[in-house]
N, C-alpha and C. Protein backbone atom coordinates (compact mmCIF):
# COMPACT_ATOMS: atom_id res chain seq x y z
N UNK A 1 2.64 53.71 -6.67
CA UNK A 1 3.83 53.12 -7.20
C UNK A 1 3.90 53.42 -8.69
N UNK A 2 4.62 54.45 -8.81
CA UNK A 2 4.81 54.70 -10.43
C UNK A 2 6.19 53.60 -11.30
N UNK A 3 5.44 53.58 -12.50
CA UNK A 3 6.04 52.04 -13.37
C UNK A 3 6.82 53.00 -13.91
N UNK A 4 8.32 52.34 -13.53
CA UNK A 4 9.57 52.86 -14.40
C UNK A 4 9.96 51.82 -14.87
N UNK A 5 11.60 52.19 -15.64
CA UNK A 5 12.06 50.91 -16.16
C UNK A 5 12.77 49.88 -14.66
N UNK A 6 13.42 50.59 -13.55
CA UNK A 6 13.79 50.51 -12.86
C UNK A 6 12.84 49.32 -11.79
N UNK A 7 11.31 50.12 -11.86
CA UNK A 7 10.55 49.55 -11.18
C UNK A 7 10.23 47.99 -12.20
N UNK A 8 9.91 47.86 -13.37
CA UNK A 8 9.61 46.65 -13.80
C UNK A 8 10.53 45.48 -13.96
N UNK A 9 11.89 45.81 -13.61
CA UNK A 9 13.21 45.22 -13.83
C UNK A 9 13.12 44.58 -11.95
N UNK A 10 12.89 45.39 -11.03
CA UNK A 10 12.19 45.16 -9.93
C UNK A 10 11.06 43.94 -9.71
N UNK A 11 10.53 43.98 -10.71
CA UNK A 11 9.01 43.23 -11.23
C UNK A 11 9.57 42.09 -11.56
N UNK A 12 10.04 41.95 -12.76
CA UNK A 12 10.55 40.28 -13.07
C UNK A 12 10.93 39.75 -12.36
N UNK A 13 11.94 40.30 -11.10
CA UNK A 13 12.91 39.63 -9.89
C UNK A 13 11.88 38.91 -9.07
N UNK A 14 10.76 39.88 -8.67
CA UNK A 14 9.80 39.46 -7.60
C UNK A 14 9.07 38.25 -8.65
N UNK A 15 8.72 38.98 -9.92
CA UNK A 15 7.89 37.71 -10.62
C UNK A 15 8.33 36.21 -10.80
N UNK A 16 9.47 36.22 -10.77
CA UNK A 16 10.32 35.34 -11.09
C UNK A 16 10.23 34.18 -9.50
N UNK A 17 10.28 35.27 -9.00
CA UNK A 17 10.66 34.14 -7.62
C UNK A 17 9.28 33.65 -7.23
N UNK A 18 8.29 34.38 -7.67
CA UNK A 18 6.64 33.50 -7.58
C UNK A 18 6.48 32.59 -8.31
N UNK A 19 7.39 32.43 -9.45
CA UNK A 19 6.99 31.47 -10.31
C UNK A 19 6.32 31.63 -11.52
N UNK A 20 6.05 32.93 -12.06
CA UNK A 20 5.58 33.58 -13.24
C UNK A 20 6.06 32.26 -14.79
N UNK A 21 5.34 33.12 -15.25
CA UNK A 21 5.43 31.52 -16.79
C UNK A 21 6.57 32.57 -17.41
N UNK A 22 7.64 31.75 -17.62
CA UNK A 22 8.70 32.57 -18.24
C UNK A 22 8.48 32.77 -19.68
N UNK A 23 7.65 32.47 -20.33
CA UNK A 23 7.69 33.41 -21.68
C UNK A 23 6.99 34.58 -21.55
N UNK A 24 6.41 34.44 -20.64
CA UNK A 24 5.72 35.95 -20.02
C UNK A 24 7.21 36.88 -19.84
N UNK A 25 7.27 36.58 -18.71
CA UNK A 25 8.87 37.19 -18.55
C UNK A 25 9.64 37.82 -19.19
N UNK A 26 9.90 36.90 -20.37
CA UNK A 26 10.67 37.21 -21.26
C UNK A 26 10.13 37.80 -22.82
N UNK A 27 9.07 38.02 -23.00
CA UNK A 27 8.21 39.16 -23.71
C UNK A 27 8.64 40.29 -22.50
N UNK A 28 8.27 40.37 -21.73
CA UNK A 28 8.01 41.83 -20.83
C UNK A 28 9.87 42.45 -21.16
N UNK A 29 10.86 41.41 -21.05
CA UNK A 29 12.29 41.58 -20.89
C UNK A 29 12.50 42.65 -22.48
N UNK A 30 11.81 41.85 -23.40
CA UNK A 30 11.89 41.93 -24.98
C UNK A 30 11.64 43.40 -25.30
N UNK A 31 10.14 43.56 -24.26
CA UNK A 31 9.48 44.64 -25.01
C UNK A 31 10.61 46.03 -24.23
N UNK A 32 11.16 45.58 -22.80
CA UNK A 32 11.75 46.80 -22.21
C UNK A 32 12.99 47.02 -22.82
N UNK A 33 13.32 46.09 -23.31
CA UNK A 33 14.68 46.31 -24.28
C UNK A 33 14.73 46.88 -25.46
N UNK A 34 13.78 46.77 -26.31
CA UNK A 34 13.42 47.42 -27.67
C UNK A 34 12.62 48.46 -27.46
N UNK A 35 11.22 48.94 -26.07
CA UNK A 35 10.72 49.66 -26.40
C UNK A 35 10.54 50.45 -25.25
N UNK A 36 11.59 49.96 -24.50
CA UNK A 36 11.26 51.03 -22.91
C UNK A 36 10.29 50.53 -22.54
N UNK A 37 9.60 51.57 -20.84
CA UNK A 37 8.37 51.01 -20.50
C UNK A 37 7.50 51.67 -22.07
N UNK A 38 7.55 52.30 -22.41
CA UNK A 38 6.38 52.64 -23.13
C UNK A 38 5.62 51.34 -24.28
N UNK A 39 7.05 50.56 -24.35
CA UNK A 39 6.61 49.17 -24.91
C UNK A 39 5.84 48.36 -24.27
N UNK A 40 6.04 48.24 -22.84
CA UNK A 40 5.63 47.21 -21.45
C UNK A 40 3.97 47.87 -22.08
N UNK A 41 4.06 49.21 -21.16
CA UNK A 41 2.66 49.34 -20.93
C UNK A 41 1.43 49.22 -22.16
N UNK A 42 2.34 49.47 -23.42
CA UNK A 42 1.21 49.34 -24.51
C UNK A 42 0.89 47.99 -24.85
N UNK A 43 1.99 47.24 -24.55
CA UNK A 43 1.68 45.61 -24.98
C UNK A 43 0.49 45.07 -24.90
N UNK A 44 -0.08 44.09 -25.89
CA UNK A 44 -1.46 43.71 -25.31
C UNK A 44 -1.59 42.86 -24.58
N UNK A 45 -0.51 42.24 -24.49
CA UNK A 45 -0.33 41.54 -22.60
C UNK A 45 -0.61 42.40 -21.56
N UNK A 46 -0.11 43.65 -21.66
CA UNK A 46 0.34 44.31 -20.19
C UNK A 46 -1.09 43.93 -19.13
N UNK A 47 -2.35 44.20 -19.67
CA UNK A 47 -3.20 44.04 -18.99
C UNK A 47 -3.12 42.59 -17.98
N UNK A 48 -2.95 41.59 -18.94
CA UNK A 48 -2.53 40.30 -17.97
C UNK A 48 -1.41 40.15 -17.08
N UNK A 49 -0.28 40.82 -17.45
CA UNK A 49 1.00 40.98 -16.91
C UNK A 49 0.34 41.53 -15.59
N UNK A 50 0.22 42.49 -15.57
CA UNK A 50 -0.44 43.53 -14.40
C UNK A 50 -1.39 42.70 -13.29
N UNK A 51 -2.47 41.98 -13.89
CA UNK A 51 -3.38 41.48 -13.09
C UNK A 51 -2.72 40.19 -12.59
N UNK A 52 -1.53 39.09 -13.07
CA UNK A 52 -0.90 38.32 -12.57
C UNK A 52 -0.13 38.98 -11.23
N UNK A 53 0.43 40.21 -11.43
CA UNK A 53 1.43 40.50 -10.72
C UNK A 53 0.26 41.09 -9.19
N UNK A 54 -0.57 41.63 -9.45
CA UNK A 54 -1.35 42.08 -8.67
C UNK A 54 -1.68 40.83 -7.30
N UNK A 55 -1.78 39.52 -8.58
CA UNK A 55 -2.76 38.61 -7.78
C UNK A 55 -1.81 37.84 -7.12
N UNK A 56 -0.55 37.60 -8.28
CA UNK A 56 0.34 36.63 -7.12
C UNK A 56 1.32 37.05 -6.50
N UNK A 57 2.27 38.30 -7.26
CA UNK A 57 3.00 38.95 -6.06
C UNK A 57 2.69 39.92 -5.30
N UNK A 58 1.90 41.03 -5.62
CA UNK A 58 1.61 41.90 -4.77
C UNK A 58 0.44 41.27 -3.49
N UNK A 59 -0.27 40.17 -3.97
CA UNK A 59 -1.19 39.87 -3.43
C UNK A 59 -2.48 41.19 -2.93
N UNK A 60 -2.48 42.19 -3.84
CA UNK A 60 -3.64 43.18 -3.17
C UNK A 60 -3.66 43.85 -4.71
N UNK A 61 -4.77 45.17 -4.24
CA UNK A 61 -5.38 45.87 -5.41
C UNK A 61 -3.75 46.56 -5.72
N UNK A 62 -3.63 47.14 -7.17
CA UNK A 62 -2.54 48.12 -7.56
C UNK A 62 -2.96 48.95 -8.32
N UNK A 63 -3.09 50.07 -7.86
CA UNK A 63 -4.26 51.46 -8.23
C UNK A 63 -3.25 51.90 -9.34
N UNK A 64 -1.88 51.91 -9.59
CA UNK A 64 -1.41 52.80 -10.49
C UNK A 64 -1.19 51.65 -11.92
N UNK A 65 -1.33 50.45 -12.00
CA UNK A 65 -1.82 49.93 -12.89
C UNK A 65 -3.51 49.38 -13.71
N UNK A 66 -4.47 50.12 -12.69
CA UNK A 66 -5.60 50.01 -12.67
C UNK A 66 -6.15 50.42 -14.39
N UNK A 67 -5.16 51.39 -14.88
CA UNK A 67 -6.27 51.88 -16.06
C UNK A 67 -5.32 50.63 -17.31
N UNK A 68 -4.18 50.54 -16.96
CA UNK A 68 -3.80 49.33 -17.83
C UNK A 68 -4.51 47.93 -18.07
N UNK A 69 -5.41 47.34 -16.48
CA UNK A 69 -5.94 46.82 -16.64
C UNK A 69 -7.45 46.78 -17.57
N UNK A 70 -8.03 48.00 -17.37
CA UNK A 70 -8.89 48.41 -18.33
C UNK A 70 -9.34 48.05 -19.56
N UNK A 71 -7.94 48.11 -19.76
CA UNK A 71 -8.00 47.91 -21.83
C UNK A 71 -8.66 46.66 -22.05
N UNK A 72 -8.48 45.78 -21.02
CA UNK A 72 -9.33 44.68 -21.36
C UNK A 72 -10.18 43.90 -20.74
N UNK A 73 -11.01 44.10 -20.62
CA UNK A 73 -12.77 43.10 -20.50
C UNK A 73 -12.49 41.79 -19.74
N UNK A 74 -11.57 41.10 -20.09
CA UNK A 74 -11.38 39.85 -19.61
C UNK A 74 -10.37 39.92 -18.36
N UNK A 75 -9.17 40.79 -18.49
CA UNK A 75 -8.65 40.84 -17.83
C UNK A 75 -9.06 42.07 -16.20
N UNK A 76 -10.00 42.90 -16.81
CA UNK A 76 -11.02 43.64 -15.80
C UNK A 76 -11.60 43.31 -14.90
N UNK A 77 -12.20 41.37 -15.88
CA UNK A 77 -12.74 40.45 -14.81
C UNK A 77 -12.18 39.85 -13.76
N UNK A 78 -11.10 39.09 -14.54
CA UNK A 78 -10.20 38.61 -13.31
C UNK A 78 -9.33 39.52 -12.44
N UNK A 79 -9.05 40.56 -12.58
CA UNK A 79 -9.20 41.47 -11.58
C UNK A 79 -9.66 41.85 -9.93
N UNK A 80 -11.11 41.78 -10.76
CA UNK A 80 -12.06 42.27 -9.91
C UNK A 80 -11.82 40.74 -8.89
N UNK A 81 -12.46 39.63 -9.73
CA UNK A 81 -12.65 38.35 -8.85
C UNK A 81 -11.41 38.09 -8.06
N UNK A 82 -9.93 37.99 -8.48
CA UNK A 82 -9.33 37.28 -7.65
C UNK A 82 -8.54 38.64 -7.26
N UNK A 83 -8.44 39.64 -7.19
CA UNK A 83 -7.96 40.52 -6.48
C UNK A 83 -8.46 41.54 -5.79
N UNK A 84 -9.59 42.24 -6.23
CA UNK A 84 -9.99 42.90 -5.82
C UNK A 84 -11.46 42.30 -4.26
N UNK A 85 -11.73 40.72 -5.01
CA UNK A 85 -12.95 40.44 -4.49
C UNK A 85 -13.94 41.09 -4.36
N UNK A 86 -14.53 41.21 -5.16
CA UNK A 86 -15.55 42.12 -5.14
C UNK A 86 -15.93 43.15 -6.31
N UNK A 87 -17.11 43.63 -6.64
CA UNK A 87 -17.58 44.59 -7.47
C UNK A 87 -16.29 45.40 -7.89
N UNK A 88 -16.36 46.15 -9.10
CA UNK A 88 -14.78 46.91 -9.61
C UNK A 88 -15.95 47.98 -10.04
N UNK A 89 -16.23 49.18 -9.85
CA UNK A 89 -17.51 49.83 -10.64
C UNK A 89 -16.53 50.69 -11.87
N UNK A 90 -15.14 51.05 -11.81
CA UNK A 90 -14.76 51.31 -12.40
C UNK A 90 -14.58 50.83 -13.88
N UNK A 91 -14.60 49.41 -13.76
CA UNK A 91 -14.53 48.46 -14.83
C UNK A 91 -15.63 48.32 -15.26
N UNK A 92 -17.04 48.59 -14.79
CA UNK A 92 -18.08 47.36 -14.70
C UNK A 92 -18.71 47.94 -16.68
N UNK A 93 -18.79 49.43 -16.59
CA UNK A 93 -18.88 49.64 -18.09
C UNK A 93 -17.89 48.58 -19.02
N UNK A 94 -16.83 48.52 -18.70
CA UNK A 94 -15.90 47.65 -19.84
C UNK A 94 -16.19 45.81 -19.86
N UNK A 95 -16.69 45.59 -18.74
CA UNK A 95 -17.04 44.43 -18.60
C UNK A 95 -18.82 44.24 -19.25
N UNK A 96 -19.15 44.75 -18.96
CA UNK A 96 -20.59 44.99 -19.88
C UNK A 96 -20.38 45.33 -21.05
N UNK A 97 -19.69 45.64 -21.96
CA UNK A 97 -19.39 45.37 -23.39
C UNK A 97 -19.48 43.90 -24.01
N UNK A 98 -19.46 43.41 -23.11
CA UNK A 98 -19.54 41.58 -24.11
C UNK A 98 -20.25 40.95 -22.81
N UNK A 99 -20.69 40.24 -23.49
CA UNK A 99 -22.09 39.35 -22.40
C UNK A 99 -21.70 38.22 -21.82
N UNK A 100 -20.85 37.35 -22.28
CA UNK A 100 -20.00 36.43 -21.68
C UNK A 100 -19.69 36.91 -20.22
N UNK A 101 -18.47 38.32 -20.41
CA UNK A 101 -18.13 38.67 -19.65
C UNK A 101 -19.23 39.41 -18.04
N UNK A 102 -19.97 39.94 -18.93
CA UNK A 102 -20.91 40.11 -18.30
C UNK A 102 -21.94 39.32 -17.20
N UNK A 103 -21.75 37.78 -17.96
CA UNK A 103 -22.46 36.38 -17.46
C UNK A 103 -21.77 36.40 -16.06
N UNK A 104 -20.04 36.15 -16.41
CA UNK A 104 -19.10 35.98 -15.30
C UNK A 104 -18.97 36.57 -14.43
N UNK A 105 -18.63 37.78 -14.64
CA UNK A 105 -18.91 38.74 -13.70
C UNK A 105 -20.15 39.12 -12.42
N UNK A 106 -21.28 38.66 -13.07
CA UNK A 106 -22.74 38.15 -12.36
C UNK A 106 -22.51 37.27 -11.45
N UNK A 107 -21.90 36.38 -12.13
CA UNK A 107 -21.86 34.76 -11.44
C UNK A 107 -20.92 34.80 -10.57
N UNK A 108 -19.70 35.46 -10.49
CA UNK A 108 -18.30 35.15 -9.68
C UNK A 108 -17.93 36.08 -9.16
N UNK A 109 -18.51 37.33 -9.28
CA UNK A 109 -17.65 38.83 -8.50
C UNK A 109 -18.83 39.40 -7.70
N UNK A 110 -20.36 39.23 -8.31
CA UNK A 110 -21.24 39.99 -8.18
C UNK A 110 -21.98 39.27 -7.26
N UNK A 111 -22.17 37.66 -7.66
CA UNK A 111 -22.55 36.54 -7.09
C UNK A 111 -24.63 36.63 -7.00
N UNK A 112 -24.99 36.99 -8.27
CA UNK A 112 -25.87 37.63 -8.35
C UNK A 112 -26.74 38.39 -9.09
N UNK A 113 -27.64 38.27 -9.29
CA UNK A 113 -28.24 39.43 -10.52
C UNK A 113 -27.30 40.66 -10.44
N UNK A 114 -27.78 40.99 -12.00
CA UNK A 114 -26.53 42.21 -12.10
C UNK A 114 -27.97 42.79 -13.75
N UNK A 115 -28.77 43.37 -12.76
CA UNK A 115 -29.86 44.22 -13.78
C UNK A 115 -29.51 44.96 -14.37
N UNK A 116 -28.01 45.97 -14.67
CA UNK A 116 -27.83 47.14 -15.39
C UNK A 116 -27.24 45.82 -16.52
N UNK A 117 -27.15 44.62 -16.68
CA UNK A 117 -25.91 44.19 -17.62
C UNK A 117 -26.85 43.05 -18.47
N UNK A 118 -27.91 43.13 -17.81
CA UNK A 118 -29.26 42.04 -18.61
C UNK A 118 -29.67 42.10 -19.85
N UNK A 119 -29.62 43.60 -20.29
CA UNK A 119 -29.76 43.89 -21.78
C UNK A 119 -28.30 42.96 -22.67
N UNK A 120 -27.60 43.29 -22.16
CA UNK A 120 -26.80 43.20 -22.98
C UNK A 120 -26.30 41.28 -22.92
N UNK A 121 -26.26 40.55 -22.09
CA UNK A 121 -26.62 39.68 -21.82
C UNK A 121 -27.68 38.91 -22.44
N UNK A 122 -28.57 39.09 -22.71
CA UNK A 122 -29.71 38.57 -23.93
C UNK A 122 -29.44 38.38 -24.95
N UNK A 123 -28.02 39.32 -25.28
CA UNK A 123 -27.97 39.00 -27.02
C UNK A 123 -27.52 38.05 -27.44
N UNK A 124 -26.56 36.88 -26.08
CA UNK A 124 -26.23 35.78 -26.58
C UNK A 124 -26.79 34.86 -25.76
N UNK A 125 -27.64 33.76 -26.84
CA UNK A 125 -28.46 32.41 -26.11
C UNK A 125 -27.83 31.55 -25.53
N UNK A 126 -26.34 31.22 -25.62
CA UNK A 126 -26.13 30.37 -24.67
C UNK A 126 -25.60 31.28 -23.61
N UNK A 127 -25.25 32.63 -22.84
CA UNK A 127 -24.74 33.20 -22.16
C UNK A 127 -26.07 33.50 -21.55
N UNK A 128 -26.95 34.06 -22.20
CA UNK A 128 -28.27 33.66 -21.40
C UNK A 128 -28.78 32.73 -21.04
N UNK A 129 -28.78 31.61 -21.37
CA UNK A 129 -28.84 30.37 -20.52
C UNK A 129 -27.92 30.09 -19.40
N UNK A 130 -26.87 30.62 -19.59
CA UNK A 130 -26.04 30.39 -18.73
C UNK A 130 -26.26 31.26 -17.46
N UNK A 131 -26.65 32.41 -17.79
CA UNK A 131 -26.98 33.60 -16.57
C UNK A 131 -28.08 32.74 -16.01
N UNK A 132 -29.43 32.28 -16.79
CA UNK A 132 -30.26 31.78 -16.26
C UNK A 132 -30.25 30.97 -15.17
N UNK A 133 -29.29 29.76 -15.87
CA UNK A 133 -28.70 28.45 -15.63
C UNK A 133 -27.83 29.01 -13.60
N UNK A 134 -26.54 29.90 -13.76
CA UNK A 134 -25.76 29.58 -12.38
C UNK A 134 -26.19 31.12 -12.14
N UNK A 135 -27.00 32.31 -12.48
CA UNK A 135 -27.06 33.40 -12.08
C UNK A 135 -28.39 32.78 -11.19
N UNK A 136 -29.30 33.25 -11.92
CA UNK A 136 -30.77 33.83 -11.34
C UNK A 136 -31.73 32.38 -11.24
N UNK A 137 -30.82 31.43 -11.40
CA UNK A 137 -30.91 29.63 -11.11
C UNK A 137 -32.84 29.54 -11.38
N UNK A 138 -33.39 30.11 -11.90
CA UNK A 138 -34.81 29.66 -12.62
C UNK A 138 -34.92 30.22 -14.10
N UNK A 139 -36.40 30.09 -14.58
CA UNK A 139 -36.68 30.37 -15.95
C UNK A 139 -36.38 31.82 -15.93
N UNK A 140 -35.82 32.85 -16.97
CA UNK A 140 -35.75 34.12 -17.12
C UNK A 140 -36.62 34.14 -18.63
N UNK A 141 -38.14 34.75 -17.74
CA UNK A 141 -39.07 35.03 -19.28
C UNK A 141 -38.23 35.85 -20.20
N UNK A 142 -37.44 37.07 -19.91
CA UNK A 142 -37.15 37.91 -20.82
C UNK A 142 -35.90 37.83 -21.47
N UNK A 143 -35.57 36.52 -21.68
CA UNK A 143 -34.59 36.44 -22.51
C UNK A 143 -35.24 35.07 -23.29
N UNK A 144 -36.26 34.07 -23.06
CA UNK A 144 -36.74 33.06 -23.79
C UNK A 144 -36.77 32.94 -25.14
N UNK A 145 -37.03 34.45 -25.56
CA UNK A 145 -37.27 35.02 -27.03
C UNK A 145 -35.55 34.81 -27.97
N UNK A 146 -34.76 34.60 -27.14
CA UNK A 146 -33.66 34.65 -27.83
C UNK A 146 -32.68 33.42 -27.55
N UNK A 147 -33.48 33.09 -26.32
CA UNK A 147 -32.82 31.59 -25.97
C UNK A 147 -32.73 30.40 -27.01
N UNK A 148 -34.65 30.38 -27.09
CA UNK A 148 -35.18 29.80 -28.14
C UNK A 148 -34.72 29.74 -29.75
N UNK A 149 -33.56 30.64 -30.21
CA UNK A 149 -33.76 30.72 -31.08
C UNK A 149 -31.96 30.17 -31.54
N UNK A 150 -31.59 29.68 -30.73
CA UNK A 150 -30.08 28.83 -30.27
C UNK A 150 -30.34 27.22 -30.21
N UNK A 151 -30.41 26.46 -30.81
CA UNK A 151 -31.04 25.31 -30.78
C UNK A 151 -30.04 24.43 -29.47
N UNK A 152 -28.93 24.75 -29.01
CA UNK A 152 -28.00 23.88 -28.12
C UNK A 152 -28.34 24.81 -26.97
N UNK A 153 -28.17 26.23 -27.07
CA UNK A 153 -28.72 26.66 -25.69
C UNK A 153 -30.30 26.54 -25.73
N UNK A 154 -31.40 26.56 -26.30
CA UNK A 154 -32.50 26.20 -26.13
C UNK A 154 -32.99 24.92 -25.47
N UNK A 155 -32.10 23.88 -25.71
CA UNK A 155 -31.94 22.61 -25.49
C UNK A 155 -31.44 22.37 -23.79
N UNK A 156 -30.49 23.19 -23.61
CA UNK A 156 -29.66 23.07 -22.24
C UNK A 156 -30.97 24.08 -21.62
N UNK A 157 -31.37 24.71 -21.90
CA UNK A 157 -32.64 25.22 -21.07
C UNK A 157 -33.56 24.91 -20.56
N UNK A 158 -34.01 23.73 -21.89
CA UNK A 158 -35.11 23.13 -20.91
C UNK A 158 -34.62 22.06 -20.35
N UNK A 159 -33.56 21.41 -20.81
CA UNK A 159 -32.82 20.68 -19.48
C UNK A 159 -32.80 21.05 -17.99
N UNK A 160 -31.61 21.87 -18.42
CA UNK A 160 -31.66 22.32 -16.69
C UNK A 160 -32.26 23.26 -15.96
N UNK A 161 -32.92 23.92 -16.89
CA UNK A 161 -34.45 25.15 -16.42
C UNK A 161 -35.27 25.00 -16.23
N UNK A 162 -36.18 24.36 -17.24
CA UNK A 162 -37.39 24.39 -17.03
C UNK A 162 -37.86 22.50 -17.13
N UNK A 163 -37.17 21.93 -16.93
CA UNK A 163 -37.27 20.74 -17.08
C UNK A 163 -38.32 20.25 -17.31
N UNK A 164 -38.97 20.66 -18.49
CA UNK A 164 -40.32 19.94 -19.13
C UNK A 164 -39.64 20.70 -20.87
N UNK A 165 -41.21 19.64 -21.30
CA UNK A 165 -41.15 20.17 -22.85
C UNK A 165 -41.50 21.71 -22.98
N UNK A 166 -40.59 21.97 -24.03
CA UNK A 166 -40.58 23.79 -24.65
C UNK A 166 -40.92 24.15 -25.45
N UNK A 167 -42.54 23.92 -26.35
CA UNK A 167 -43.15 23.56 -27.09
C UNK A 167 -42.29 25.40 -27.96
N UNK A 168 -42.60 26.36 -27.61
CA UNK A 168 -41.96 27.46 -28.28
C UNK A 168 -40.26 26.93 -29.13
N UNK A 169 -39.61 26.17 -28.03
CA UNK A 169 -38.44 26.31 -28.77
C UNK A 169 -38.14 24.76 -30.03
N UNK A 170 -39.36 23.79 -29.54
CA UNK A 170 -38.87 23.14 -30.94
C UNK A 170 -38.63 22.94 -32.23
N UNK A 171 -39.30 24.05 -32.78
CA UNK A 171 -38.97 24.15 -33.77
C UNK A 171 -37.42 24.21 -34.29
N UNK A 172 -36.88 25.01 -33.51
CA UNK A 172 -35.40 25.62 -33.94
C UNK A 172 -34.76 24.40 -32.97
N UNK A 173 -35.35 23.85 -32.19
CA UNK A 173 -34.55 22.21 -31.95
C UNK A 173 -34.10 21.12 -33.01
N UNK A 174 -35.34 21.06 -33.71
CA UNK A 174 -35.38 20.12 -34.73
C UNK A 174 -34.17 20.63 -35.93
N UNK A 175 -33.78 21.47 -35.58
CA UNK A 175 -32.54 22.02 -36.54
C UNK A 175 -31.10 21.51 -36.46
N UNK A 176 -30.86 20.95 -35.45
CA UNK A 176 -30.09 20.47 -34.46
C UNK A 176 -29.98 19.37 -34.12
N UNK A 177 -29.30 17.89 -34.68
CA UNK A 177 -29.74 16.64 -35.11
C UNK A 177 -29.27 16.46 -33.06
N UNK A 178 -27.78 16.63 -32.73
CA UNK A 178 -27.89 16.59 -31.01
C UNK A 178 -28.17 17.20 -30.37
N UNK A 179 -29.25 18.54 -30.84
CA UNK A 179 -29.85 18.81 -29.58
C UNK A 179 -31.34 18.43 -29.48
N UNK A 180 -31.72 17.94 -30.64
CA UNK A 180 -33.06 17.07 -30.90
C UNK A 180 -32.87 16.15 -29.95
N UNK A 181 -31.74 15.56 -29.99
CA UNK A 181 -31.79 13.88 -29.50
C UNK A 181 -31.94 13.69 -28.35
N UNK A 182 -30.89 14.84 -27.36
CA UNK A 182 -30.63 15.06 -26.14
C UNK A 182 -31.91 15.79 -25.31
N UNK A 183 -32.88 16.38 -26.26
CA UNK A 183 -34.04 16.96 -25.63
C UNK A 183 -34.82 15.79 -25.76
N UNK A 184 -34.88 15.05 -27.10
CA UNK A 184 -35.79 14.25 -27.50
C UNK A 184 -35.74 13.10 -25.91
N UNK A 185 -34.33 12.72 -25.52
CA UNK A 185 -33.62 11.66 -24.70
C UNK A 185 -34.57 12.12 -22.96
N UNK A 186 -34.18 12.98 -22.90
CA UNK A 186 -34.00 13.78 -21.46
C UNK A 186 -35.22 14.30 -20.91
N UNK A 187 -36.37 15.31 -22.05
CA UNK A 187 -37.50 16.30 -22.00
C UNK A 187 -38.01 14.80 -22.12
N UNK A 188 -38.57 14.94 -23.24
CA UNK A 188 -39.74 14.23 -23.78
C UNK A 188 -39.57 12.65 -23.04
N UNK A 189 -38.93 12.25 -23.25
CA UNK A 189 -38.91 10.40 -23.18
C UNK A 189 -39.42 10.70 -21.32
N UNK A 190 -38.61 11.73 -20.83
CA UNK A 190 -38.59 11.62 -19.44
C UNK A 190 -40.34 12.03 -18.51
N UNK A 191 -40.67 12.53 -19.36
CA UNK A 191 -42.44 12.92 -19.06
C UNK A 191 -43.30 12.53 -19.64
């Protein structure tokens, strides 16, 4: 299905009758009026535009907006999860650019360790806790080194990880007047 002006004027009608958020709408109306499709597709919406339309009117994958979706990481994700169901390998480089995304993607598309995206995943302590936490649901030694050094994700770690004291990470607890308290409350008082 190649995107004309014809075809996206097509698009609002169907979008419209799903119930699309009309300032959406009416950006997409804005940009085809001032900038043709060439406005639509460069917009930095389009990526969301696209993956809405995918998920609630087309209800299936749409291969000829696939590289629009691209441009963005977030919108790559939700993609994959609520339309595609399942792994996107096309995306999975763009989604491995940020570790968040990376977390999510593990957790909701992949449903699962996701070892090519672990490096990159480490670099943020609460997203590594979090992989820890609903991914790989026990302690992950090889990210501790960086967990530890996040005093609120260090804290939520040994909460819901390792549920004892984390003699490595208190130091950089004590930095942290509520996550002292809440470890102090929860770890310690509780053993």
């Amino acid at each position: 299905m190649k995107i004309t002006e014809e075809r996206i004027r097509e698009m609002l009608v169907k979008a419209q009758k799903a119930g699309v958020c009309n300032s959406a709408m009416e950006d997409i109306a804005e940009c085809l009026e001032t900038g043709g499709v060439t406005a639509v597709l460069e917009s930095e919406h389009a990526p969301e535009w696209t993956v809405w339309y995918a998920c609630y009117v087309l209800k299936r994958r749409w291969p000829a907006a696939e590289k629009i979706i691209l441009k963005n990481r977030y919108d790559a994700y939700k993609y994959a999860k609520n339309v595609i169901k399942g792994r996107w390998p096309e995306a999975e480089g763009r989604i491995m650019s940020s570790p968040y995304f990376s977390q999510l993607y593990a957790r909701n598309v992949i449903k699962g360790r996701w070892p090519e995206a672990e490096e990159v995943i480490r670099k943020d302590a609460a997203v590594a806790c979090d992989y820890a936490h609903y991914v790989i649901k026990a302690r992950w030694p090889e990210a501790e080194d960086v967990i530890c050094t996040d005093a609120q994700a260090a804290c939520n770690y040994a909460r819901y990880i390792i549920k004892v004291r984390w003699p490595e990470a208190e130091e950089e607890l004590r930095m942290d007047a509520e996550a002292v308290y809440k470890y102090a409350c929860e770890i310690i008082k509780a053993h």
